[in-house]
PDB file of N, CA and C in Angstrom:
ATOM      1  N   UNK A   1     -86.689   9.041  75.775  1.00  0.00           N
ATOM      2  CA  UNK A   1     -85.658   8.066  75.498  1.00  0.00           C
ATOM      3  C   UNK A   1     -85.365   7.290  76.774  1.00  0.00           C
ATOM      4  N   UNK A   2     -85.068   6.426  76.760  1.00  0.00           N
ATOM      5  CA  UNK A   2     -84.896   5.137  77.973  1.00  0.00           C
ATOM      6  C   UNK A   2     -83.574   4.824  77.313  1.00  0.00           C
ATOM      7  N   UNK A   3     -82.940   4.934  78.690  1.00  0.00           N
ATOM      8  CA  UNK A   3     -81.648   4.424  78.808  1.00  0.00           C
ATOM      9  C   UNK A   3     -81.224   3.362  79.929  1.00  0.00           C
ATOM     10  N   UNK A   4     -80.444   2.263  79.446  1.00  0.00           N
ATOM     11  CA  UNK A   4     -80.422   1.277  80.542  1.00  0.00           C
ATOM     12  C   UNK A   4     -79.236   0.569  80.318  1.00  0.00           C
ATOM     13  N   UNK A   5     -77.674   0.727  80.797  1.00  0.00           N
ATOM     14  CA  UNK A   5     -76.606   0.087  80.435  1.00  0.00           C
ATOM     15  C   UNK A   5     -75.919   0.644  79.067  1.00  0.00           C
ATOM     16  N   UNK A   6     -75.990  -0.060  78.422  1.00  0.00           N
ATOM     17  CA  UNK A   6     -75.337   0.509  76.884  1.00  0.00           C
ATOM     18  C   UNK A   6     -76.451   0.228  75.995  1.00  0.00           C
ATOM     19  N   UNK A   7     -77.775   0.213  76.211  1.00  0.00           N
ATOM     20  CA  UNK A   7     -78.850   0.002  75.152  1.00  0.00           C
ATOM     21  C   UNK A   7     -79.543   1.137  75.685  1.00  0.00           C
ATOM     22  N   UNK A   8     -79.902   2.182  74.202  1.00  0.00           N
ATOM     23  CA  UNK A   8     -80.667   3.304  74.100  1.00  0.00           C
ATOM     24  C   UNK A   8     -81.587   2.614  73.277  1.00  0.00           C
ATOM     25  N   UNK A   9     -83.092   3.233  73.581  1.00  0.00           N
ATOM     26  CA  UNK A   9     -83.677   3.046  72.076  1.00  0.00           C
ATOM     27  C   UNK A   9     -84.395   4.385  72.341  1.00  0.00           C
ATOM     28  N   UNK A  10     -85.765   4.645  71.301  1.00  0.00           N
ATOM     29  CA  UNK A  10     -86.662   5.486  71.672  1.00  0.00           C
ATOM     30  C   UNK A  10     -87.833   5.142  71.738  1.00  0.00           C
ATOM     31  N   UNK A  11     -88.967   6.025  72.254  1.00  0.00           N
ATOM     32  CA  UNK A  11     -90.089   5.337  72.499  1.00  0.00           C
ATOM     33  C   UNK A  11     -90.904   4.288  72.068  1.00  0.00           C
ATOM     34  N   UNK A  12     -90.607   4.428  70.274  1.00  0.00           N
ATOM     35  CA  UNK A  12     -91.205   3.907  69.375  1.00  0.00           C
ATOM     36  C   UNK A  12     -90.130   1.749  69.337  1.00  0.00           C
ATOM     37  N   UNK A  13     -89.129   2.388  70.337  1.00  0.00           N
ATOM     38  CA  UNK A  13     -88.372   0.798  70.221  1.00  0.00           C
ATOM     39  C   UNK A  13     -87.433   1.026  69.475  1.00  0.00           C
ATOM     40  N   UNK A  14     -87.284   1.550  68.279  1.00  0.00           N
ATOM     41  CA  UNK A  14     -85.792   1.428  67.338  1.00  0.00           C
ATOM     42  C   UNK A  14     -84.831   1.986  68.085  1.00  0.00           C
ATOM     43  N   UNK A  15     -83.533   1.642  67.571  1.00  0.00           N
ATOM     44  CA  UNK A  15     -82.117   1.814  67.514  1.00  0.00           C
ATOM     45  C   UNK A  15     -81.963   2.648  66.560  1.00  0.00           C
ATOM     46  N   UNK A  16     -82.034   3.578  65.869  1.00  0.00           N
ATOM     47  CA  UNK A  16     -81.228   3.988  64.446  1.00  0.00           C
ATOM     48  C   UNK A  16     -80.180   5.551  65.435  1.00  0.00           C
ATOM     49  N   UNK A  17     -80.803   5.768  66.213  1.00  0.00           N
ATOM     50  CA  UNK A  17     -79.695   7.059  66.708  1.00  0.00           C
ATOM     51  C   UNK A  17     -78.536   6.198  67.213  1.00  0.00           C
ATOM     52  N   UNK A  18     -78.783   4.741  68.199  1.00  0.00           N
ATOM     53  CA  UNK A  18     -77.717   4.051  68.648  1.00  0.00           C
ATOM     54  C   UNK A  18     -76.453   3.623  67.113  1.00  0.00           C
ATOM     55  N   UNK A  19     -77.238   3.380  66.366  1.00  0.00           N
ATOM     56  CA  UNK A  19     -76.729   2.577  65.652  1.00  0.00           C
ATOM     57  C   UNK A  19     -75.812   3.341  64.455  1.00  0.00           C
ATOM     58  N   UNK A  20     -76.601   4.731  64.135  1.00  0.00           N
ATOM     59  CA  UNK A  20     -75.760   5.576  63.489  1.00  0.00           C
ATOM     60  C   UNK A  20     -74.797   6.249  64.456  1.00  0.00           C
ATOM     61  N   UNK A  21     -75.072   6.255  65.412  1.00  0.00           N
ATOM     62  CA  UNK A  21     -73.782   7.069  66.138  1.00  0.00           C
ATOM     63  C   UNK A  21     -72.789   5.825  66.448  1.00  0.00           C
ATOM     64  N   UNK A  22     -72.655   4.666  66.448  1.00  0.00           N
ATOM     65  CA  UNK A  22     -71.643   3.342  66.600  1.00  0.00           C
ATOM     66  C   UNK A  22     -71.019   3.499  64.470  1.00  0.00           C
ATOM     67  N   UNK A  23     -71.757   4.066  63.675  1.00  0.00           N
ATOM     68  CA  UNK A  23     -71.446   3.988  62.899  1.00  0.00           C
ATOM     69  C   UNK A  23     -69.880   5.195  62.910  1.00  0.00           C
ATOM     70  N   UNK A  24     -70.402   6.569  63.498  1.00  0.00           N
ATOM     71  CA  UNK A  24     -69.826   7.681  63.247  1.00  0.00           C
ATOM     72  C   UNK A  24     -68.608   6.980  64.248  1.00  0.00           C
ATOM     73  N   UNK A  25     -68.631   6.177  65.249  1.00  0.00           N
ATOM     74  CA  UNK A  25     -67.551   6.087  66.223  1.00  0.00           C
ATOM     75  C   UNK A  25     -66.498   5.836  65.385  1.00  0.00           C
ATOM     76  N   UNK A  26     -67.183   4.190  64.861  1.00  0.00           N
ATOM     77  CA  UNK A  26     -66.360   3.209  63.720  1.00  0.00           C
ATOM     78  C   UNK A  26     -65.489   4.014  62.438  1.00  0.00           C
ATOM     79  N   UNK A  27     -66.291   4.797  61.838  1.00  0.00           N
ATOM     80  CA  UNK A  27     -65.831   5.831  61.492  1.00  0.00           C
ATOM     81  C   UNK A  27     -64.581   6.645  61.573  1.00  0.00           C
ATOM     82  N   UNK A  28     -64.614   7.225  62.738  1.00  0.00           N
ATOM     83  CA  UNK A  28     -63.707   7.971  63.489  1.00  0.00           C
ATOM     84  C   UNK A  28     -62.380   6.943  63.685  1.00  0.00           C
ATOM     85  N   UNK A  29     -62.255   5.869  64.067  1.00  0.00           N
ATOM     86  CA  UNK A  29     -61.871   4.694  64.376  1.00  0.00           C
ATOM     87  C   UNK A  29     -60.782   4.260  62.543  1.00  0.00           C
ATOM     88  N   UNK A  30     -61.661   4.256  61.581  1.00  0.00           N
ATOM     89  CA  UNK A  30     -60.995   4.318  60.766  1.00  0.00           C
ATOM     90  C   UNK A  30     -60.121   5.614  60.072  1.00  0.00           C
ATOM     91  N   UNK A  31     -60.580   6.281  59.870  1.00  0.00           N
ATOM     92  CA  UNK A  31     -60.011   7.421  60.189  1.00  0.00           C
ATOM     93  C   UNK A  31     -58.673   7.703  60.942  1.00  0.00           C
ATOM     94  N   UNK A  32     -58.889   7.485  61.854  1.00  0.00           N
ATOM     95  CA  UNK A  32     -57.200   7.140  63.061  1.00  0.00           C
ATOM     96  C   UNK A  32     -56.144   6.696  62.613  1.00  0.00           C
ATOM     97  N   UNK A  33     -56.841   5.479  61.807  1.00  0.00           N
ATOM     98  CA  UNK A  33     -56.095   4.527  61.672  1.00  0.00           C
ATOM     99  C   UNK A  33     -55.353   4.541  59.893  1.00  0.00           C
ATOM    100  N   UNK A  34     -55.885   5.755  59.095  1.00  0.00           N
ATOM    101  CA  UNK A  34     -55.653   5.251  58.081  1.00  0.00           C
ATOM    102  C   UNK A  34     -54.426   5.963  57.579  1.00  0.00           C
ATOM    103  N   UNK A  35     -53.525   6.802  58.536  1.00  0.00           N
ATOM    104  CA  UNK A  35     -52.160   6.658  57.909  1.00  0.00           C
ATOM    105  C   UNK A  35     -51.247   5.507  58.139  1.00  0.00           C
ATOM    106  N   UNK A  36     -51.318   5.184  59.709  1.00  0.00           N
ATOM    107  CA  UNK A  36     -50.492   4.589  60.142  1.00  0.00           C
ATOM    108  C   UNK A  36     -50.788   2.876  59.437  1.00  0.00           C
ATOM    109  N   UNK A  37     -52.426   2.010  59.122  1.00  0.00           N
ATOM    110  CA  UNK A  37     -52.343   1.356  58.732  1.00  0.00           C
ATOM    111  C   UNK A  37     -52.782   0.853  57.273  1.00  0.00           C
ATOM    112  N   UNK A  38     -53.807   1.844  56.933  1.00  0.00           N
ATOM    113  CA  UNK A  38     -54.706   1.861  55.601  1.00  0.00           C
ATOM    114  C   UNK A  38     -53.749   2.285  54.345  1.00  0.00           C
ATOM    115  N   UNK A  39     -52.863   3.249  54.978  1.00  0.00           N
ATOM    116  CA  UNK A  39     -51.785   3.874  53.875  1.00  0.00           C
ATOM    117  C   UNK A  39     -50.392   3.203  53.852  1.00  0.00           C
ATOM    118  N   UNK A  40     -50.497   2.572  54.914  1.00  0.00           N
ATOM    119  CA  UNK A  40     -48.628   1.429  55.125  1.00  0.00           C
ATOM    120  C   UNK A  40     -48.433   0.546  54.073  1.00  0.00           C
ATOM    121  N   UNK A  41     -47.519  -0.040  53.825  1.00  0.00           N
ATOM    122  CA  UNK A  41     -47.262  -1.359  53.146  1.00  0.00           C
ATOM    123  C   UNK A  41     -47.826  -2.619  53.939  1.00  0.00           C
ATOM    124  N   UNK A  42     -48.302  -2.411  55.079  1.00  0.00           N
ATOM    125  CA  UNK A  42     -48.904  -3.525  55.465  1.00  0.00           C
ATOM    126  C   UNK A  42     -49.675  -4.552  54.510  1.00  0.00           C
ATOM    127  N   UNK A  43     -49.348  -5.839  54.621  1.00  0.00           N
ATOM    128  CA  UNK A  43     -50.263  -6.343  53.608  1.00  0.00           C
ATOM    129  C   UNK A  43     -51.396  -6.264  53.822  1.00  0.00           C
ATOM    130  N   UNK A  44     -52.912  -6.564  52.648  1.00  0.00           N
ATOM    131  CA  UNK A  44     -53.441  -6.203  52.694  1.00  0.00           C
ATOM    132  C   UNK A  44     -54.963  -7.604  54.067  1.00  0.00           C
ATOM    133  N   UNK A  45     -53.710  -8.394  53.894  1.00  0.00           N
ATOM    134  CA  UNK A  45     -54.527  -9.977  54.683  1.00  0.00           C
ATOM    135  C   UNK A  45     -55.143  -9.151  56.119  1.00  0.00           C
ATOM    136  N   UNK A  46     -53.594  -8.668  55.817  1.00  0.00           N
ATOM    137  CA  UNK A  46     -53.450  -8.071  57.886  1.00  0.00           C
ATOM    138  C   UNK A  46     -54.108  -7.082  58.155  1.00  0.00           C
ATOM    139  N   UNK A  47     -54.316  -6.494  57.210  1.00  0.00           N
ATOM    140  CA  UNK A  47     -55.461  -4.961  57.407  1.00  0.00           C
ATOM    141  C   UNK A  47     -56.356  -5.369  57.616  1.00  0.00           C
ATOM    142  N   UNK A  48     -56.933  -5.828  56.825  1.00  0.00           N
ATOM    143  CA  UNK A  48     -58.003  -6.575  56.982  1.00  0.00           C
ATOM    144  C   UNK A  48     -58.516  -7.241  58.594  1.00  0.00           C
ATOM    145  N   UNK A  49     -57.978  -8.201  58.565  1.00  0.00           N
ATOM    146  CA  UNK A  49     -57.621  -8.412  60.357  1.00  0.00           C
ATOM    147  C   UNK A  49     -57.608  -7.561  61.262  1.00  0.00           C
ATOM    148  N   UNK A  50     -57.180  -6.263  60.864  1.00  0.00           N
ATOM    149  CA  UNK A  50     -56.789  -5.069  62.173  1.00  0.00           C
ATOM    150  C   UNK A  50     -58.105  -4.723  61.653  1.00  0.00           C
ATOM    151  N   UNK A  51     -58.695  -4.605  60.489  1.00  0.00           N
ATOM    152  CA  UNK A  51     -60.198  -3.414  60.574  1.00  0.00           C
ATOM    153  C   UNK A  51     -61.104  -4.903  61.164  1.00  0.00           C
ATOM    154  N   UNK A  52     -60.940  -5.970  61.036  1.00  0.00           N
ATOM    155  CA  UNK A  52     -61.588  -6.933  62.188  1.00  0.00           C
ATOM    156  C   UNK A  52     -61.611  -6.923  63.681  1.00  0.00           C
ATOM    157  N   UNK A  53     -60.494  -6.593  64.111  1.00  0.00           N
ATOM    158  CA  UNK A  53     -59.986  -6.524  65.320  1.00  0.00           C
ATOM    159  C   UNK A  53     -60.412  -5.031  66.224  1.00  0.00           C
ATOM    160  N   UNK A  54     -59.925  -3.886  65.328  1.00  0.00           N
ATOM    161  CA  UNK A  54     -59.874  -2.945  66.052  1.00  0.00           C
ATOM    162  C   UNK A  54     -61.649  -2.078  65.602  1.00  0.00           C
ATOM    163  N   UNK A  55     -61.935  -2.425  64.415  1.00  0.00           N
ATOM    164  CA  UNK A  55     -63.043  -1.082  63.630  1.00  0.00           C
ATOM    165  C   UNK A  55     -64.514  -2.081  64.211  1.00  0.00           C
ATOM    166  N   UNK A  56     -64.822  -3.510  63.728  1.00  0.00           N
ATOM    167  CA  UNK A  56     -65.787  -3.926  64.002  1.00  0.00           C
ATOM    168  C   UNK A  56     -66.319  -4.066  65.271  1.00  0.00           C
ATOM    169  N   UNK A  57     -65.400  -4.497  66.080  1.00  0.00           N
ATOM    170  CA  UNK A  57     -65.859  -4.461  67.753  1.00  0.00           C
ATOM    171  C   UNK A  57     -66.930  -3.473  68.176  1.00  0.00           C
ATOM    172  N   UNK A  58     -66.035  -2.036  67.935  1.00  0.00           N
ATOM    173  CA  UNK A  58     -66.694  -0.512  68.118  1.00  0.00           C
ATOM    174  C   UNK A  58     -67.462  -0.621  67.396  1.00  0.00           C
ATOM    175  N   UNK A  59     -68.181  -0.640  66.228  1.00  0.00           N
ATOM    176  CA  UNK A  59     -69.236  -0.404  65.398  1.00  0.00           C
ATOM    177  C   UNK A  59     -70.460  -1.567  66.551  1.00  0.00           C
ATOM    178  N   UNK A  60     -69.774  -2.511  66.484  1.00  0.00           N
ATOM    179  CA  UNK A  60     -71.196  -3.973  66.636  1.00  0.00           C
ATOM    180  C   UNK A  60     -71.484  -3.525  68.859  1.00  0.00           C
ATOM    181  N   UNK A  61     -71.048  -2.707  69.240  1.00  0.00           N
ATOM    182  CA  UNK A  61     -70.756  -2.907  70.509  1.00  0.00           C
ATOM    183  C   UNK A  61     -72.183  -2.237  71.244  1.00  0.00           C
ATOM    184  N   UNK A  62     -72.647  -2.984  71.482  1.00  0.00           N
ATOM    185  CA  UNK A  62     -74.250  -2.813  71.898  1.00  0.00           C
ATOM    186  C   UNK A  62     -75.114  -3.675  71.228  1.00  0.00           C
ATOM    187  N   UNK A  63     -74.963  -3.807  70.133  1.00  0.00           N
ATOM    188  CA  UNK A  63     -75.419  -4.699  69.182  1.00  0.00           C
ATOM    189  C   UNK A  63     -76.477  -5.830  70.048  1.00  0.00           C
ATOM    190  N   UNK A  64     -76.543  -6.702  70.499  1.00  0.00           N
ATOM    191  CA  UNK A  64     -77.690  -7.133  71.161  1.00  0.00           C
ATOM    192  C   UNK A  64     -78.601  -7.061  71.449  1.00  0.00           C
ATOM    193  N   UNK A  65     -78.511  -5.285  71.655  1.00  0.00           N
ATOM    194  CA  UNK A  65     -79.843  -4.671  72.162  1.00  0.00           C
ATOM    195  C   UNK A  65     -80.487  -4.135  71.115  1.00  0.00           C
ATOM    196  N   UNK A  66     -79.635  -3.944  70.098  1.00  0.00           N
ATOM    197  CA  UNK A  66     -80.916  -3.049  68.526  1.00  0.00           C
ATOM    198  C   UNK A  66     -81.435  -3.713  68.164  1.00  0.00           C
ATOM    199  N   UNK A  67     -82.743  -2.727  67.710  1.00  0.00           N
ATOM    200  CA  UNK A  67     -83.690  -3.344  66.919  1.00  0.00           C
ATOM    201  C   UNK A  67     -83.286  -3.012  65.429  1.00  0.00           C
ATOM    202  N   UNK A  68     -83.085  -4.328  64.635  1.00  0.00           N
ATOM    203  CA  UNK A  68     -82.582  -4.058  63.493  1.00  0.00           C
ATOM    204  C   UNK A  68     -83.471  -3.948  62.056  1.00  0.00           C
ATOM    205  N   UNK A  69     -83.396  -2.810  61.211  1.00  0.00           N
ATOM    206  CA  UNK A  69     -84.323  -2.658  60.381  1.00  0.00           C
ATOM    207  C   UNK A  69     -83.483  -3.105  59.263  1.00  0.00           C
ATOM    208  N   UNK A  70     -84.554  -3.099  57.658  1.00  0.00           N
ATOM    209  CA  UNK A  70     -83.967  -2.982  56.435  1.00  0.00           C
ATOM    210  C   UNK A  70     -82.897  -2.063  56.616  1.00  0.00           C
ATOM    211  N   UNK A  71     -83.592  -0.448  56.601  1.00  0.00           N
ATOM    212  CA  UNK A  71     -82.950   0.463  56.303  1.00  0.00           C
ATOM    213  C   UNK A  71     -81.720   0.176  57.211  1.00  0.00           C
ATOM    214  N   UNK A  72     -81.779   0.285  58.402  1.00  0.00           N
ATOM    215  CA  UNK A  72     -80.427   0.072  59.125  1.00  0.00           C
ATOM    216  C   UNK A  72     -79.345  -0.925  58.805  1.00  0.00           C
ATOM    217  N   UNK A  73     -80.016  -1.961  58.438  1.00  0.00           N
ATOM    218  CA  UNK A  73     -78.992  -3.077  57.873  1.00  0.00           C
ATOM    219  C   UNK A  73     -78.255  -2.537  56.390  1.00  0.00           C
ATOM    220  N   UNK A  74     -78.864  -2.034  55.884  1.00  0.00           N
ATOM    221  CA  UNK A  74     -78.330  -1.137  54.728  1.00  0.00           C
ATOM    222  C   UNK A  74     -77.161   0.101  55.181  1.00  0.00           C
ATOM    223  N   UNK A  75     -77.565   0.562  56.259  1.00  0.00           N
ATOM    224  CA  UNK A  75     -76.636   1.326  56.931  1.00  0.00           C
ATOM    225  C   UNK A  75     -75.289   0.521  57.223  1.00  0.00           C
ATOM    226  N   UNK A  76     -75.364  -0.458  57.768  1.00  0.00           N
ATOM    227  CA  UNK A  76     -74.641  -0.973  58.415  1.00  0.00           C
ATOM    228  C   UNK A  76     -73.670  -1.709  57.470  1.00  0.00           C
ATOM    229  N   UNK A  77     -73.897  -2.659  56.275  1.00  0.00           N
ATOM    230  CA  UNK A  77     -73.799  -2.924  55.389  1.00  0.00           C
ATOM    231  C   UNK A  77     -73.131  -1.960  54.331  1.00  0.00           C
ATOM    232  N   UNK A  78     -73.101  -0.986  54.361  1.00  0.00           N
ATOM    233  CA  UNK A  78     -72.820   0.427  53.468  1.00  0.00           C
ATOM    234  C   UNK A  78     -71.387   0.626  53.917  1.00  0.00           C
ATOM    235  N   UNK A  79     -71.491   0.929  55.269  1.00  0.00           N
ATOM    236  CA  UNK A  79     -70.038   1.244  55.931  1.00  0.00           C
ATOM    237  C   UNK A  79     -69.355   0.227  55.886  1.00  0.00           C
ATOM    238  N   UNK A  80     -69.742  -1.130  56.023  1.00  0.00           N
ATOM    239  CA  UNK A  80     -68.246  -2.023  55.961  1.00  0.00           C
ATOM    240  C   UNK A  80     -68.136  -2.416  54.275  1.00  0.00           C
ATOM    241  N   UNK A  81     -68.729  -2.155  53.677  1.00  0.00           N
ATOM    242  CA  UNK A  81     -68.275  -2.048  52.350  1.00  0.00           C
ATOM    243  C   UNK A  81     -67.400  -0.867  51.674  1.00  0.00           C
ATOM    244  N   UNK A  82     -67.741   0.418  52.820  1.00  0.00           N
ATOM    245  CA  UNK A  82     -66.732   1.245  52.422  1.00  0.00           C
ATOM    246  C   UNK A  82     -64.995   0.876  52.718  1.00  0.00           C
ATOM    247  N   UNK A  83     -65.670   0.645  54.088  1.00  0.00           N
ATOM    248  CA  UNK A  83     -64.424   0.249  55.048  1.00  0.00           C
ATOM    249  C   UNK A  83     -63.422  -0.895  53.876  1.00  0.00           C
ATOM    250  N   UNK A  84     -64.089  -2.130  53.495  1.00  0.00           N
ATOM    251  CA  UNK A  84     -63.300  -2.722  52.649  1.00  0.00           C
ATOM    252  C   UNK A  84     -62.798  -2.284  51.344  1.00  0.00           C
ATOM    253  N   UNK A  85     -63.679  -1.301  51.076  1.00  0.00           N
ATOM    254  CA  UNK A  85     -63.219  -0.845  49.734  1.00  0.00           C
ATOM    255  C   UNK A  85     -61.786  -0.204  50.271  1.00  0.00           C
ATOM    256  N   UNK A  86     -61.733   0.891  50.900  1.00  0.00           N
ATOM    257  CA  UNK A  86     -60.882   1.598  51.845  1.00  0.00           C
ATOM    258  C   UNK A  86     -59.402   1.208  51.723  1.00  0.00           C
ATOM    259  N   UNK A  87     -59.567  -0.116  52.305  1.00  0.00           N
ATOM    260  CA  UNK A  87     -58.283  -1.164  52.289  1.00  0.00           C
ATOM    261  C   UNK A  87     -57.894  -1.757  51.125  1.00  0.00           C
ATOM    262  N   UNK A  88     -58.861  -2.160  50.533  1.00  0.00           N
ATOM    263  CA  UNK A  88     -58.757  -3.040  48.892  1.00  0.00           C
ATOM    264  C   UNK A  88     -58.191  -1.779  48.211  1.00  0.00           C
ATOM    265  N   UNK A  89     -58.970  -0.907  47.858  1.00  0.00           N
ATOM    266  CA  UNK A  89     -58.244   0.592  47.106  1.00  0.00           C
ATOM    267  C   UNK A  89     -57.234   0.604  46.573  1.00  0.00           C
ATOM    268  N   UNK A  90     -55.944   0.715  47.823  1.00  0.00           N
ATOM    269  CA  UNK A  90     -54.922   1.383  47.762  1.00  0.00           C
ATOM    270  C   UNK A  90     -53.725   0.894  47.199  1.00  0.00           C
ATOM    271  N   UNK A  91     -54.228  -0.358  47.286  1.00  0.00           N
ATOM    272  CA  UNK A  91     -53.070  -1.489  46.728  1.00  0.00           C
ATOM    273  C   UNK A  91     -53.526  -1.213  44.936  1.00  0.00           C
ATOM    274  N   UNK A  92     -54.716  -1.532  44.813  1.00  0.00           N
ATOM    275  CA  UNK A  92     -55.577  -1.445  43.085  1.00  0.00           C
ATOM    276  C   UNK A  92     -54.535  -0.508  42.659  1.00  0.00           C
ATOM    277  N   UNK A  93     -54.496   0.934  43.489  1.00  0.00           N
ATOM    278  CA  UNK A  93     -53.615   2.189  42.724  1.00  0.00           C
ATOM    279  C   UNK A  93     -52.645   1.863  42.267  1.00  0.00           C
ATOM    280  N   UNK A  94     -52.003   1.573  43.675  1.00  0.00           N
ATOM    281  CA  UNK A  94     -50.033   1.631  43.461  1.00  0.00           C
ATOM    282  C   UNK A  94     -50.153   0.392  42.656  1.00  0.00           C
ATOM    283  N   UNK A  95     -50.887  -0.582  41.849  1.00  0.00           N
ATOM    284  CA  UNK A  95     -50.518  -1.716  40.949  1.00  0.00           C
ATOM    285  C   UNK A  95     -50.261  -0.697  39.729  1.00  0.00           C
ATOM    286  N   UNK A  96     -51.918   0.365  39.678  1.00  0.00           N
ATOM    287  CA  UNK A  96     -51.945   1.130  38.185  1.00  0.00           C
ATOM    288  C   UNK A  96     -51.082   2.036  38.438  1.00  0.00           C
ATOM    289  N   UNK A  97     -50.589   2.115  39.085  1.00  0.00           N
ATOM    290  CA  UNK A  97     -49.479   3.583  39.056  1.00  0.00           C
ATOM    291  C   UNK A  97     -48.260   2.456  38.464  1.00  0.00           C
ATOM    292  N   UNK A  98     -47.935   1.523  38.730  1.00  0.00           N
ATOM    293  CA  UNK A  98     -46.822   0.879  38.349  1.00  0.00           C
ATOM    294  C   UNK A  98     -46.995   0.377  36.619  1.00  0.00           C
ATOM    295  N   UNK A  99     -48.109   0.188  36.448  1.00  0.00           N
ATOM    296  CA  UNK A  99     -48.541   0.043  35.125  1.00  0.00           C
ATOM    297  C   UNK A  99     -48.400   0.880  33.687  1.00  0.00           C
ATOM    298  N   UNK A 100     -48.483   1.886  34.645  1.00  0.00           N
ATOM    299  CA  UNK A 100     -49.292   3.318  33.455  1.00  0.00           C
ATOM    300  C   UNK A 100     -47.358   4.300  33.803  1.00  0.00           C
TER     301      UNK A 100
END
């Protein structure tokens, strides 16, 4: 493995260990964050904004240096669709909880 600044790859050239472990950070990152902002009354504009602000940075941060595959873009792609689902969610509930 060659290491040089904040870009790892491995012999073969890919990123996928860089890129899944920026995933697990981002991760972690949401996680932190999801009493104080994922579970608040915060609206949902502004969440949004904070998982812009605070979750994407950390995930994309090296980013320059990967080599980006299908599969990885699927990776990558996967998690911020969770991530939005995440936020979108919670509001969907408390509408059907008010409903039902």
């Amino acid at each position: 493995m060659n290491s040089h600044l904040a870009a790892c790859t491995t012999c073969d050239g890919s990123s996928d260990s860089k890129i899944l472990r920026r995933i697990g950070i981002a991760s972690n990152c949401m996680t932190l964050l999801e009493k104080h902002v994922w579970k608040s009354r915060i609206q949902v504009h502004t969440q949004v904004r904070l998982y812009q602000t605070y979750v994407l940075p950390v995930l994309v941060y090296g980013s320059e240096a990967w080599t980006i595959t299908k599969d990885l873009t699927r990776h990558l792609d996967a998690f911020d669709t969770r991530c939005l689902l995440k936020i979108l969610w919670t509001p969907i509930l408390d509408m059907l909880a008010m409903l039902l």
